[in-house]
C-alpha atoms as a PDB file:
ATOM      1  CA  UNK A   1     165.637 -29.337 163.845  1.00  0.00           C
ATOM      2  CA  UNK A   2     167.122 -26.036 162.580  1.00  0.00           C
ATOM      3  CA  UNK A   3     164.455 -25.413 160.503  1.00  0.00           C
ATOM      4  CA  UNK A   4     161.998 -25.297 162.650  1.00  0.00           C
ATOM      5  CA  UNK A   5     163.515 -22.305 164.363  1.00  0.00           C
ATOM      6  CA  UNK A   6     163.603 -20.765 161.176  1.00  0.00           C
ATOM      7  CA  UNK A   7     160.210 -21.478 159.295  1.00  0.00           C
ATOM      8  CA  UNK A   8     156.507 -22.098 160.989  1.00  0.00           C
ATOM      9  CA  UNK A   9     156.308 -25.739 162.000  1.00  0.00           C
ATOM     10  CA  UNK A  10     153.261 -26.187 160.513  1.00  0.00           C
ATOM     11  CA  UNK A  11     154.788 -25.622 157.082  1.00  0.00           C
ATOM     12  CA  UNK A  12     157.248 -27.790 157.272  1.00  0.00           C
ATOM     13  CA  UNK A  13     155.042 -30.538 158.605  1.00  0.00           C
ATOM     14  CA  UNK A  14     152.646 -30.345 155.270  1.00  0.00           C
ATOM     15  CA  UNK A  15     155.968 -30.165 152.881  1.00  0.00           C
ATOM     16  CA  UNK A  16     156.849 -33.389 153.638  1.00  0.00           C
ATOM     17  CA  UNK A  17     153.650 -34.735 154.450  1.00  0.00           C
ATOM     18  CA  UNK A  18     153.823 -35.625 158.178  1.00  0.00           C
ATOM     19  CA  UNK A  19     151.263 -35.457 161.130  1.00  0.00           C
ATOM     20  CA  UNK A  20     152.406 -33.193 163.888  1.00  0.00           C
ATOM     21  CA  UNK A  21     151.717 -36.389 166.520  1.00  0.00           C
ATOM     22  CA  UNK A  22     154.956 -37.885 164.645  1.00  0.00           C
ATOM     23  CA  UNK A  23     157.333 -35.324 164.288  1.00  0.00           C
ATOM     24  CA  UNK A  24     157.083 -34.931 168.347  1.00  0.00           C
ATOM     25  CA  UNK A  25     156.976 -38.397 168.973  1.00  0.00           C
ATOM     26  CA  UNK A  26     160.387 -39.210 166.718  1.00  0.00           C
ATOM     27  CA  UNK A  27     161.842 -36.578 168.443  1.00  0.00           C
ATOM     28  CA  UNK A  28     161.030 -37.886 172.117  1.00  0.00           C
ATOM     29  CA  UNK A  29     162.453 -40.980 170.900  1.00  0.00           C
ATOM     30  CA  UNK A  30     165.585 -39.913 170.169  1.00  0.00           C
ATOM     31  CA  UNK A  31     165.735 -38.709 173.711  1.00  0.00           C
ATOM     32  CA  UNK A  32     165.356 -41.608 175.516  1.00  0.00           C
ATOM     33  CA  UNK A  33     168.609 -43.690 176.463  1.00  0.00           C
ATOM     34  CA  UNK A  34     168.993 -46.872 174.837  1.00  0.00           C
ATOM     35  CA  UNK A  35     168.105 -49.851 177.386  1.00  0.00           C
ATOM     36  CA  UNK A  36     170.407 -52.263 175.932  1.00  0.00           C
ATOM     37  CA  UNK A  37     173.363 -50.355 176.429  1.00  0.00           C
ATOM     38  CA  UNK A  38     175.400 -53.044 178.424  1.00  0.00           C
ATOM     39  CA  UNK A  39     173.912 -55.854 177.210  1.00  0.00           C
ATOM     40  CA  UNK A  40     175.276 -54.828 173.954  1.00  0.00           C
ATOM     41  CA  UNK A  41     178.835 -53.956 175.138  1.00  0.00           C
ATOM     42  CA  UNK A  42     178.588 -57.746 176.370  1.00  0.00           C
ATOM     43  CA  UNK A  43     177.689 -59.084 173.059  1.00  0.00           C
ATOM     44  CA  UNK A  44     180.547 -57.535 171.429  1.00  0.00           C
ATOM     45  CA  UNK A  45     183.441 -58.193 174.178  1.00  0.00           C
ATOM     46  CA  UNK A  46     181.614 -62.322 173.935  1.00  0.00           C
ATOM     47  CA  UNK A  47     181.974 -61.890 169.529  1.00  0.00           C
ATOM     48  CA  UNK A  48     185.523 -60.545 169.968  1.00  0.00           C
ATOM     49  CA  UNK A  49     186.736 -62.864 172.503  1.00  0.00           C
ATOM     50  CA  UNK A  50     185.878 -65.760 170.517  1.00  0.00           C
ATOM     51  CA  UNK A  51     186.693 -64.299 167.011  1.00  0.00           C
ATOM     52  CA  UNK A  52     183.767 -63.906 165.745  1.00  0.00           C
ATOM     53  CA  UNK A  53     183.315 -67.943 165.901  1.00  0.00           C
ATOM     54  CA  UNK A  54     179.984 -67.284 167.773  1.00  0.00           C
ATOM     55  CA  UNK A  55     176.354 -67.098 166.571  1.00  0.00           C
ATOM     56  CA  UNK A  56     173.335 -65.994 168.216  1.00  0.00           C
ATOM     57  CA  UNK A  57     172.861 -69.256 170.173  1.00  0.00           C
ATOM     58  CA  UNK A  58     175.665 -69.807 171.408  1.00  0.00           C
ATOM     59  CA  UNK A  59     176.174 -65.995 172.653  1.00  0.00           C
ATOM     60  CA  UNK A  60     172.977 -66.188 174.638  1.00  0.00           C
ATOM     61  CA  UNK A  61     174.187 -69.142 176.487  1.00  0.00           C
ATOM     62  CA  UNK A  62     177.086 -66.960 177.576  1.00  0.00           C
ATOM     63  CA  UNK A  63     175.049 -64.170 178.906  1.00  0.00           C
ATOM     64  CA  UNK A  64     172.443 -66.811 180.458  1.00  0.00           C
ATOM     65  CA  UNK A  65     176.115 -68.590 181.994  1.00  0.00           C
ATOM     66  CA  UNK A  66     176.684 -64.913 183.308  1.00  0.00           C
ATOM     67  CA  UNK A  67     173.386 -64.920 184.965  1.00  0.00           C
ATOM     68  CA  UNK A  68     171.520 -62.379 182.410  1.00  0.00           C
ATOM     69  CA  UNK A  69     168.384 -63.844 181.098  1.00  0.00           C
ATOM     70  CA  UNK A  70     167.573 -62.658 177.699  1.00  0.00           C
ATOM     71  CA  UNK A  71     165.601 -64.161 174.731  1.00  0.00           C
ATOM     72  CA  UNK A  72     167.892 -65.413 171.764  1.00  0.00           C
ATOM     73  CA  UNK A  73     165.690 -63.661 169.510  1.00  0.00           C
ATOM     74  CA  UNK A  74     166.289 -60.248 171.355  1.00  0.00           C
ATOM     75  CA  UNK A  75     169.837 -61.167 170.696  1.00  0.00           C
ATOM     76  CA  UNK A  76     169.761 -62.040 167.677  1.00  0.00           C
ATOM     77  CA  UNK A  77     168.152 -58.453 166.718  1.00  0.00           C
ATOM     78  CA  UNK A  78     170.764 -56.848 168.567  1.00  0.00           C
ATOM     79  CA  UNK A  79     173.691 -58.033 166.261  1.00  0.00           C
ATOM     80  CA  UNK A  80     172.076 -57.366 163.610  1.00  0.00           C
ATOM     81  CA  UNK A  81     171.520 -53.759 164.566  1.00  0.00           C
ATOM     82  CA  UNK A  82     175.477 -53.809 165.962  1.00  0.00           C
ATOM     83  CA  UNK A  83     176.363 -55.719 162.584  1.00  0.00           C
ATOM     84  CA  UNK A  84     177.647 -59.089 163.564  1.00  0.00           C
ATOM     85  CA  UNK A  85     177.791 -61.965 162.017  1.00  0.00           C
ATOM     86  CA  UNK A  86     178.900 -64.982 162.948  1.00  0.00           C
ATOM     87  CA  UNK A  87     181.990 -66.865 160.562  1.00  0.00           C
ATOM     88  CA  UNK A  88     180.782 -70.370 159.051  1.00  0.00           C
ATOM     89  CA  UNK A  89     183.356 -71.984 157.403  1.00  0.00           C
ATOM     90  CA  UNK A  90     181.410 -73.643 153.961  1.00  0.00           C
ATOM     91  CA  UNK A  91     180.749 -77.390 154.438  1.00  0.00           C
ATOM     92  CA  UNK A  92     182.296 -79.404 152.268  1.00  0.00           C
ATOM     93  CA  UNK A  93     180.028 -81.118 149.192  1.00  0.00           C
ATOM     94  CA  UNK A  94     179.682 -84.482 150.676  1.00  0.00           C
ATOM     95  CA  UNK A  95     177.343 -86.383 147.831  1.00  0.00           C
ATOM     96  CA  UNK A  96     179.638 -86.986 145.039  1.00  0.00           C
ATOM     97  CA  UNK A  97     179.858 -90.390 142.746  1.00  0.00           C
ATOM     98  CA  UNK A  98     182.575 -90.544 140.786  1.00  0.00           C
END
C-alpha cells in the first residue's frame, strides 16, 4: 500500500493489470476479522491434546460433544488452512502367499 501514496493509483492498477473494483475489495477483506477465530483455537487445543491422533471426523464430533455445531467439511478446510494433519500409522500388507 506504500505505493499508492507515492504514485497515481490508476497507474499502478494498469501495471499489473487489475480492475480498480478489486484492488478495494482485497483490501476491505483484509479488514474484516476472521469469524473462525475460536473455533480454530479449539481445533488445535482438540489436535494437540490427542497428539495429533485425530482426523477431521473425529475432531468434529468433539466440537459437536462441546455443543458447537459445525459441518465436517468446514473443518476439514480449516486444518488445512491451520496445516494439520492427522498421523496414520501405514497398514500392514495383508495379501501375501508365500
Amino acid at each position: 500500500m506504500e505505493l499508492r501514496h507515492k504514485y497515481d493509483l490508476n497507474i499502478l492498477l494498469n501495471q499489473v493489470n487489475m480492475a480498480r473494483s478489486s484492488f478495494y475489495y482485497h483490501q476491505k477483506q483484509n479488514e474484516i476479522p476472521d469469524k473462525y477465530k475460536v473455533i480454530k483455537e479449539l481445533i488445535k487445543s482438540i489436535y494437540h491434546r490427542h497428539k495429533g491422533r485425530y482426523g477431521y471426523r473425529r475432531i468434529t464430533d468433539e466440537l459437536n460433544n462441546k455443543g458447537l455445531v459445525i459441518n465436517h467439511k468446514t473443518v476439514l478446510r480449516l486444518m488445512k488452512l491451520i496445516g494439520l494433519k492427522s498421523i496414520i500409522r501405514v497398514k500392514k500388507y495383508k495379501s501375501y502367499k508365500g
